[in-house]
N, C-alpha and C. Protein backbone atom coordinates (compact mmCIF):
# COMPACT_ATOMS: atom_id res chain seq x y z
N UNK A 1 70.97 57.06 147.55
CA UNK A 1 72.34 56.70 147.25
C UNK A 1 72.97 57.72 146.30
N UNK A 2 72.14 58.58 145.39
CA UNK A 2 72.71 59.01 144.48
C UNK A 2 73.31 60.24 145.18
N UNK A 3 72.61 60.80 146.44
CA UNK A 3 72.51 62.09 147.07
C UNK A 3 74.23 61.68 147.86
N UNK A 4 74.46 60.58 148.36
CA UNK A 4 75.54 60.32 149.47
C UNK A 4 76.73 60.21 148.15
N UNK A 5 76.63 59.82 146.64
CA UNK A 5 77.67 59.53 146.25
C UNK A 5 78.24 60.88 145.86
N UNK A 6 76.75 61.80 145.41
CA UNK A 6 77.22 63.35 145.51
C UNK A 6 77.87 64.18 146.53
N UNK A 7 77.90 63.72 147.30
CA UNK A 7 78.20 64.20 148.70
C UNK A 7 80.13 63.40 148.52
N UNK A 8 80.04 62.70 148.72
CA UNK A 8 81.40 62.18 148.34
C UNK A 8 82.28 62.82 147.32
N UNK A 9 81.81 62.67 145.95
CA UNK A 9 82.54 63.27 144.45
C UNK A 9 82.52 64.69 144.94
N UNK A 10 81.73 65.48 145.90
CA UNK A 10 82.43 66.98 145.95
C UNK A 10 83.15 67.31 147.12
N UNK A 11 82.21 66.60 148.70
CA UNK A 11 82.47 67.58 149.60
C UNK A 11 83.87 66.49 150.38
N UNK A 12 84.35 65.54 150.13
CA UNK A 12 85.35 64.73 151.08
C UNK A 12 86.42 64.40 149.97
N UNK A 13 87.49 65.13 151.04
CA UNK A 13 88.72 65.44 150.54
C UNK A 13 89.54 64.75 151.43
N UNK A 14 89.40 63.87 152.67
CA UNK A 14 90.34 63.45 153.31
C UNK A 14 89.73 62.47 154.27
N UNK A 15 90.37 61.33 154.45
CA UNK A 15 90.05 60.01 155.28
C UNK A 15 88.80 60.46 156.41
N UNK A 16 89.02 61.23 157.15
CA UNK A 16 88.35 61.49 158.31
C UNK A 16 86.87 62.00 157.79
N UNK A 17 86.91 62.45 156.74
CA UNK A 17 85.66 62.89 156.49
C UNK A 17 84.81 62.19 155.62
N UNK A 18 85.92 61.22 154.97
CA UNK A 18 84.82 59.65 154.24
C UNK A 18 85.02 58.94 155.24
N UNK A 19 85.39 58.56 156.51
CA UNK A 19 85.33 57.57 157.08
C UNK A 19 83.87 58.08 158.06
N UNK A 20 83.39 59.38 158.85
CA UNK A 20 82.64 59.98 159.22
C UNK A 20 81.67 59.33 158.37
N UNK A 21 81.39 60.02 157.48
CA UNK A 21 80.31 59.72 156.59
C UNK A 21 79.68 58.24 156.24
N UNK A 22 80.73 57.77 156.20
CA UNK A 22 80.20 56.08 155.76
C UNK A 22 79.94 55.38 156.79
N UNK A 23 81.02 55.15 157.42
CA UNK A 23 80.42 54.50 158.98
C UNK A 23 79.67 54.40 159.18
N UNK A 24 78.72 55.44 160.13
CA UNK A 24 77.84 55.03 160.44
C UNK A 24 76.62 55.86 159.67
N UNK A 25 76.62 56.79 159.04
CA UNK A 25 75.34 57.07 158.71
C UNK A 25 74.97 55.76 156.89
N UNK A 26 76.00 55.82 156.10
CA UNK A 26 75.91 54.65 154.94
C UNK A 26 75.61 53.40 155.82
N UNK A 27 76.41 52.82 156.88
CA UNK A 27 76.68 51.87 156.98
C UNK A 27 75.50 51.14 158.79
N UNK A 28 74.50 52.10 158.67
CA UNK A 28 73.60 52.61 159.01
C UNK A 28 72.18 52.07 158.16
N UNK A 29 72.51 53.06 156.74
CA UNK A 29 71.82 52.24 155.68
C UNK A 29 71.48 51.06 155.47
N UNK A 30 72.80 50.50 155.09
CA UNK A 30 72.91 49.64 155.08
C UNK A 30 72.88 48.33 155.47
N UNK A 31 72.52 48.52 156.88
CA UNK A 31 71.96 47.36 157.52
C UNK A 31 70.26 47.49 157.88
N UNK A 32 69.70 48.93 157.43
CA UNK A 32 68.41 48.63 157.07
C UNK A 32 68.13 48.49 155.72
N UNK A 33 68.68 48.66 154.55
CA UNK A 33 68.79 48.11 153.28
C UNK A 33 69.57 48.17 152.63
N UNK A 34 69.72 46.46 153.06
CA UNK A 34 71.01 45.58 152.25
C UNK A 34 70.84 45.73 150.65
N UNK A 35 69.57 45.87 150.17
CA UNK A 35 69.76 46.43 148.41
C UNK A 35 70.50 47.50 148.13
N UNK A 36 71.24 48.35 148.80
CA UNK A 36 72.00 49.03 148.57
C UNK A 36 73.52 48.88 148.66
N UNK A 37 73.54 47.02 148.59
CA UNK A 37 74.79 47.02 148.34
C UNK A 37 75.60 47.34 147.17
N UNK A 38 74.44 46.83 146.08
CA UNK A 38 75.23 46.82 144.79
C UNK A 38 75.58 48.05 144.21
N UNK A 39 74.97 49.11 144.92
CA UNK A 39 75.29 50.72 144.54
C UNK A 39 76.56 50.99 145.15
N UNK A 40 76.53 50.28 146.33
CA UNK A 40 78.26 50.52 146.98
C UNK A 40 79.06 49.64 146.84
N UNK A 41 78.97 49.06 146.33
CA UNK A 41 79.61 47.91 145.22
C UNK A 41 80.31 48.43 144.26
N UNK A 42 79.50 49.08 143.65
CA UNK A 42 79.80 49.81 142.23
C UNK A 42 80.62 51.05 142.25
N UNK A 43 80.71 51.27 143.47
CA UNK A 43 81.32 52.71 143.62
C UNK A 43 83.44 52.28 144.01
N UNK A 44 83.49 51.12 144.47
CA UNK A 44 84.74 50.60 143.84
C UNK A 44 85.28 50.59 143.08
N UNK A 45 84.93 50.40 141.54
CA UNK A 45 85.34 50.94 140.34
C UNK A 45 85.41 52.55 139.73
N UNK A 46 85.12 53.05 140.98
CA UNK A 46 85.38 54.61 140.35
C UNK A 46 86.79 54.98 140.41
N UNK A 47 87.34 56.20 139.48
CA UNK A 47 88.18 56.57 139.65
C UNK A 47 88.07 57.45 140.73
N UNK A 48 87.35 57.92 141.87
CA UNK A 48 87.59 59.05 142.68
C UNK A 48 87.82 58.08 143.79
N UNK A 49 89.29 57.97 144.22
CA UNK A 49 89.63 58.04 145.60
C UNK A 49 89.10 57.74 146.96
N UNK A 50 88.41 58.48 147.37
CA UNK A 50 87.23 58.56 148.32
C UNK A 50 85.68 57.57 148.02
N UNK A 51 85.28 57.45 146.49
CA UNK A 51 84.31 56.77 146.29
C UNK A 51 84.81 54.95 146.55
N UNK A 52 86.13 54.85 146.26
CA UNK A 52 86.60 53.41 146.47
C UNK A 52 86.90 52.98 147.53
N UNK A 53 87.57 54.40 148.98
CA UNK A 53 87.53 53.88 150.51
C UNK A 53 86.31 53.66 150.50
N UNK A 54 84.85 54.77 150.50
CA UNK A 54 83.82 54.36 150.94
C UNK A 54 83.33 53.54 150.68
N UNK A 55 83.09 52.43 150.04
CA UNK A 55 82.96 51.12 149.14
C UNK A 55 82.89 50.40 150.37
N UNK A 56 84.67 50.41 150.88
CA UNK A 56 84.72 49.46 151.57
C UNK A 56 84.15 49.94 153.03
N UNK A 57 84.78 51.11 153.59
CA UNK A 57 84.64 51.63 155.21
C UNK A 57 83.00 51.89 155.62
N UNK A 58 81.83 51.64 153.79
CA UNK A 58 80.62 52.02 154.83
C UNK A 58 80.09 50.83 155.01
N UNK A 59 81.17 49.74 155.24
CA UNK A 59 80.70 47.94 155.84
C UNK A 59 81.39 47.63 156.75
N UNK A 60 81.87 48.81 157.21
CA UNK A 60 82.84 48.50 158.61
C UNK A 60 81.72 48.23 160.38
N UNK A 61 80.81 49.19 160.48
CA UNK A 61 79.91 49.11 161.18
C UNK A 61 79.35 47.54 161.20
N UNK A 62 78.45 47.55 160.02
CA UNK A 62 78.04 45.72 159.53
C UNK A 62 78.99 44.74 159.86
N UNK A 63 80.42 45.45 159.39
CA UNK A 63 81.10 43.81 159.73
C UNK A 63 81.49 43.83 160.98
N UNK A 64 81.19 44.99 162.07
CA UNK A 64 81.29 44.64 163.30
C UNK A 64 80.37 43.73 164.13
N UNK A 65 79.79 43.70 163.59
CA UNK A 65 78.29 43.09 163.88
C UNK A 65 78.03 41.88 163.50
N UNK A 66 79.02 41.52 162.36
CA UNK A 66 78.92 39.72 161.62
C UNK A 66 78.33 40.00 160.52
N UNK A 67 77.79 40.39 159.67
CA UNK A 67 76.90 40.71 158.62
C UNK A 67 77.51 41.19 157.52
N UNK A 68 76.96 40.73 156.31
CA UNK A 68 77.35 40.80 154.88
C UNK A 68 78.98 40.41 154.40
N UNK A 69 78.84 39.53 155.12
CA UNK A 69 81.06 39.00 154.76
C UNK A 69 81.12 38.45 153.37
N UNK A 70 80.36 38.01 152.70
CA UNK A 70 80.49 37.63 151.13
C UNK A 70 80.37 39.50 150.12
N UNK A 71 79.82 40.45 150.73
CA UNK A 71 79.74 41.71 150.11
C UNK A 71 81.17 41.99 150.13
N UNK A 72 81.43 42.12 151.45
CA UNK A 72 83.16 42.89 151.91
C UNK A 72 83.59 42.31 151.02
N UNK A 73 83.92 41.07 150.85
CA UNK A 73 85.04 40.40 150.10
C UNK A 73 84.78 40.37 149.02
N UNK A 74 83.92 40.67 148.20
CA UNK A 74 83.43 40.95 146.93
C UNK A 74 84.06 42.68 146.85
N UNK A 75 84.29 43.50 147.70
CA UNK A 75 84.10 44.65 147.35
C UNK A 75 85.78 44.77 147.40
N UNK A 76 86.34 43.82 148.60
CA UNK A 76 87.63 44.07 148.53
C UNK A 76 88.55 43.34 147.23
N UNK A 77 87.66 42.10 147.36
CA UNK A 77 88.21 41.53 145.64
C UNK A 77 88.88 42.87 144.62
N UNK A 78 87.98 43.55 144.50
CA UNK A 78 87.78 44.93 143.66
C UNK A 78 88.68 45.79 143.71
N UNK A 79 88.83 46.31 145.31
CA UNK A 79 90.15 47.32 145.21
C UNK A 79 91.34 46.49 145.66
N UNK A 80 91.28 45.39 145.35
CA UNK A 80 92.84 44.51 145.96
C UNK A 80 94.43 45.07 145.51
N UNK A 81 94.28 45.37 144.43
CA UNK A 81 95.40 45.84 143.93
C UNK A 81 95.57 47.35 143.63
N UNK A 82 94.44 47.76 144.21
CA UNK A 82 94.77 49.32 143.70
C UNK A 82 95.61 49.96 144.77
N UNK A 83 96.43 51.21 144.45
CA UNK A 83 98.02 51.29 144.28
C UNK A 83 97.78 52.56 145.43
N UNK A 84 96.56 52.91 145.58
CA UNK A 84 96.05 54.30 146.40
C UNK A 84 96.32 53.51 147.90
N UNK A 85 97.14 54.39 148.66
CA UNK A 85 97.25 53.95 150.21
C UNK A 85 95.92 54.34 150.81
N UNK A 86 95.10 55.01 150.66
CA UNK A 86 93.92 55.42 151.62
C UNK A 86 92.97 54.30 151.26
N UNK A 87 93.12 53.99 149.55
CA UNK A 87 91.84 52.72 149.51
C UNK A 87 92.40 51.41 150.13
N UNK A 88 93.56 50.76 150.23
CA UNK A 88 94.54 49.79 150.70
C UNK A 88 94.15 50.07 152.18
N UNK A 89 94.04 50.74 152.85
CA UNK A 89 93.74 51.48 154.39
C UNK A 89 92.33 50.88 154.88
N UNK A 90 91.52 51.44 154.15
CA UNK A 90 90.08 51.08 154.10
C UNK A 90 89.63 50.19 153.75
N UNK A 91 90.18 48.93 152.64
CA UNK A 91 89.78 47.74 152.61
C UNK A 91 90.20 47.14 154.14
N UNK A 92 91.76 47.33 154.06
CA UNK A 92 92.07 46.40 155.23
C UNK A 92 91.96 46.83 156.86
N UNK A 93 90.96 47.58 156.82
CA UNK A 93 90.04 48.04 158.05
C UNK A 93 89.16 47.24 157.58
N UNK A 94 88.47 47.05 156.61
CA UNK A 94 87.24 46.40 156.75
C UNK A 94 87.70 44.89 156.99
N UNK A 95 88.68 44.46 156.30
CA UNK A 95 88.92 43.01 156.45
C UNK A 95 89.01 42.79 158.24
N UNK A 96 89.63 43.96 158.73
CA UNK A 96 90.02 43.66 160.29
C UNK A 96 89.14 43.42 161.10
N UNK A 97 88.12 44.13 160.36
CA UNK A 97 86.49 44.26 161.42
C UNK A 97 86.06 43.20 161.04
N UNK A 98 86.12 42.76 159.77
CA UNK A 98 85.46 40.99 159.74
C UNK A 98 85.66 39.78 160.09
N UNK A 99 87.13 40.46 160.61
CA UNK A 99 88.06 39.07 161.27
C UNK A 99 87.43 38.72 162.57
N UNK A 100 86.66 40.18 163.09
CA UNK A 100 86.13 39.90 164.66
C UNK A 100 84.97 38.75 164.22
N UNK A 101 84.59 38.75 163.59
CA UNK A 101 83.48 37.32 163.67
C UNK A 101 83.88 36.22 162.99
N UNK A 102 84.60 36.66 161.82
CA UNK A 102 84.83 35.38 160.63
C UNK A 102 86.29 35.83 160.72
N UNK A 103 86.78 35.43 161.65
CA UNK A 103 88.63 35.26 161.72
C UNK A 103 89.18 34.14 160.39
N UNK A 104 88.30 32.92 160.29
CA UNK A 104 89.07 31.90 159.52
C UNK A 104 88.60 32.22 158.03
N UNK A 105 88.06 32.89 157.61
CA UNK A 105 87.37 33.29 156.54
C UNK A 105 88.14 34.18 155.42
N UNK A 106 88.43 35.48 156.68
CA UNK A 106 89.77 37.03 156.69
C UNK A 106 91.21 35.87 156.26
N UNK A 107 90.82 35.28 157.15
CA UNK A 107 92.56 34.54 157.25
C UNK A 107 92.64 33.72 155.80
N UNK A 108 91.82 33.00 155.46
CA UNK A 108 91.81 32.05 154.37
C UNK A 108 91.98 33.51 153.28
N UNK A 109 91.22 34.29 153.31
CA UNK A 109 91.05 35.49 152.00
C UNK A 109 92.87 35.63 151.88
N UNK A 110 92.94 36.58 153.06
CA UNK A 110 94.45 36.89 153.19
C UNK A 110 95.69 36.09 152.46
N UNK A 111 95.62 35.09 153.07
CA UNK A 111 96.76 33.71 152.92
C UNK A 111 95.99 33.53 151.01
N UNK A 112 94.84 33.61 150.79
CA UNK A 112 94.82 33.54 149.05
C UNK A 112 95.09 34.40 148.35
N UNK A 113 95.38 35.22 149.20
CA UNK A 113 95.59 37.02 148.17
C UNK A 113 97.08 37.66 148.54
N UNK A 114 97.96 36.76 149.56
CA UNK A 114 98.70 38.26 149.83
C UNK A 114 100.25 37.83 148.73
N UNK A 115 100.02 37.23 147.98
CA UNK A 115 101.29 37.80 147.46
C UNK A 115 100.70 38.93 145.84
N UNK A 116 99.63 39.39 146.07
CA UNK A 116 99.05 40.29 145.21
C UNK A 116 99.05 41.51 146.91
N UNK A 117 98.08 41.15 147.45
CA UNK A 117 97.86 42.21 148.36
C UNK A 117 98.59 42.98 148.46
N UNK A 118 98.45 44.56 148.83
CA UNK A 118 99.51 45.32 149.83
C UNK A 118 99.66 45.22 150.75
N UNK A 119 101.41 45.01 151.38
CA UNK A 119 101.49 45.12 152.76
C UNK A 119 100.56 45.75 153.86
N UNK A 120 100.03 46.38 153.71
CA UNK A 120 99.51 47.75 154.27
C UNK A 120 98.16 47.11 154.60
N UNK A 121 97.68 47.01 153.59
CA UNK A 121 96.27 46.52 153.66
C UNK A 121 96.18 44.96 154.47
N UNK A 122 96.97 43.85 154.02
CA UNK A 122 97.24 42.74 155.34
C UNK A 122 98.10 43.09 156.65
N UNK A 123 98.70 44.14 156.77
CA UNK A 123 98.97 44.49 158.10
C UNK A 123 98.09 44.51 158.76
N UNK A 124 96.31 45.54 158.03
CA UNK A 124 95.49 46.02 158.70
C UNK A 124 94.70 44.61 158.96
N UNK A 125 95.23 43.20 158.19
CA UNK A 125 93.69 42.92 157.81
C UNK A 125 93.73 42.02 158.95
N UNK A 126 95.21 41.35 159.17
CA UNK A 126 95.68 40.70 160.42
C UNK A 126 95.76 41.43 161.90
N UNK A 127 95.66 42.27 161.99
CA UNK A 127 95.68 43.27 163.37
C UNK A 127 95.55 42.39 164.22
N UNK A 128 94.10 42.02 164.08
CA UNK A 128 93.47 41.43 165.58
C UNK A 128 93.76 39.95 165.79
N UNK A 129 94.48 39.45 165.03
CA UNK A 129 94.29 37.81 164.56
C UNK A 129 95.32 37.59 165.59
N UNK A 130 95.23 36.46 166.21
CA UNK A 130 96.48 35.51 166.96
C UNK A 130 97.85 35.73 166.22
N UNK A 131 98.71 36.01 167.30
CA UNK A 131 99.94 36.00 166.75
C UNK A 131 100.69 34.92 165.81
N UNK A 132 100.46 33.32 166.31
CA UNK A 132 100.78 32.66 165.30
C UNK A 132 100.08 32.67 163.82
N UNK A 133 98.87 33.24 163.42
CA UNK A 133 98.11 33.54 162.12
C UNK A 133 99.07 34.37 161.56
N UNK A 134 99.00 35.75 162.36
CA UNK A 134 99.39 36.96 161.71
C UNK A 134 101.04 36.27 161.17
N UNK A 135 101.92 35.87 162.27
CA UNK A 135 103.19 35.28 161.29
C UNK A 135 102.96 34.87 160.08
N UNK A 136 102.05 33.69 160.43
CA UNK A 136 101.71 33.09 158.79
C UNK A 136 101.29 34.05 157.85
N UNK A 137 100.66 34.62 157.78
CA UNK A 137 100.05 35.69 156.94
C UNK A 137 101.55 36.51 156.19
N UNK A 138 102.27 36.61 157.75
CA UNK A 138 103.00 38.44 157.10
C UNK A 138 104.76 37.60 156.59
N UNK A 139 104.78 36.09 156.54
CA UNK A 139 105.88 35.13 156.12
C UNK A 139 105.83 35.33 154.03
């Protein structure tokens, strides 16, 4: 973990190349060891940019899959309000991918968070949701 967060703090400067990275090779990891959540947990509270998308985008794989939905939302708890459009991007990709299994879960988070949330980030987080949800959500 320490080697991938180094890899982050120098060599990724732009969405495509933390989203590459985390996906699937972190998020990869990560579903062969889940003890490495709390290291990507922790990397939410950084000030670097890129360490707070990857937080969320290397649980995008997992939450396609159904797996670890109390982490995501723990991790998105974290960057909920931060003001960076790329981390707002990347939480609410992850929320979108969790909606594919736990739709009422995303939806309940959403509907408790969005008059804090960014637009941006519940645009993403509702994507896939039934049109009558997403109204409710984006009302």
């Amino acid at each position: 973990m320490k080697t991938f967060k180094g890899w982050i703090e120098r060599y990724i400067n732009n969405w495509a190349k933390c989203d590459g990275l985390c996906n699937h090779t972190i998020g990869d990891l990560i579903q062969r060891c889940p003890q490495v959540l709390s290291e990507i947990k922790s990397w939410a509270s950084s000030e670097n940019r890129w360490l707070k998308r990857a937080s969320a985008v290397s649980l995008i794989v997992p939450a396609k899959k159904g797996n670890f939905l109390e982490a995501a939302l723990g991790i998105c708890d974290l960057l909920l309000v931060d003001e960076d459009k790329m981390v707002q991007k990347g939480y609410g990709w992850l929320l979108k991918e969790e909606s594919r299994r736990h739709q009422r879960e995303v939806f309940d988070y959403v509907i408790r968070n969005k008059s804090v949330m960014p637009r941006i980030a519940l645009r993403y987080a509702v994507e896939l949701m039934p049109k009558e949800l997403k109204h409710l959500a984006m009302k």
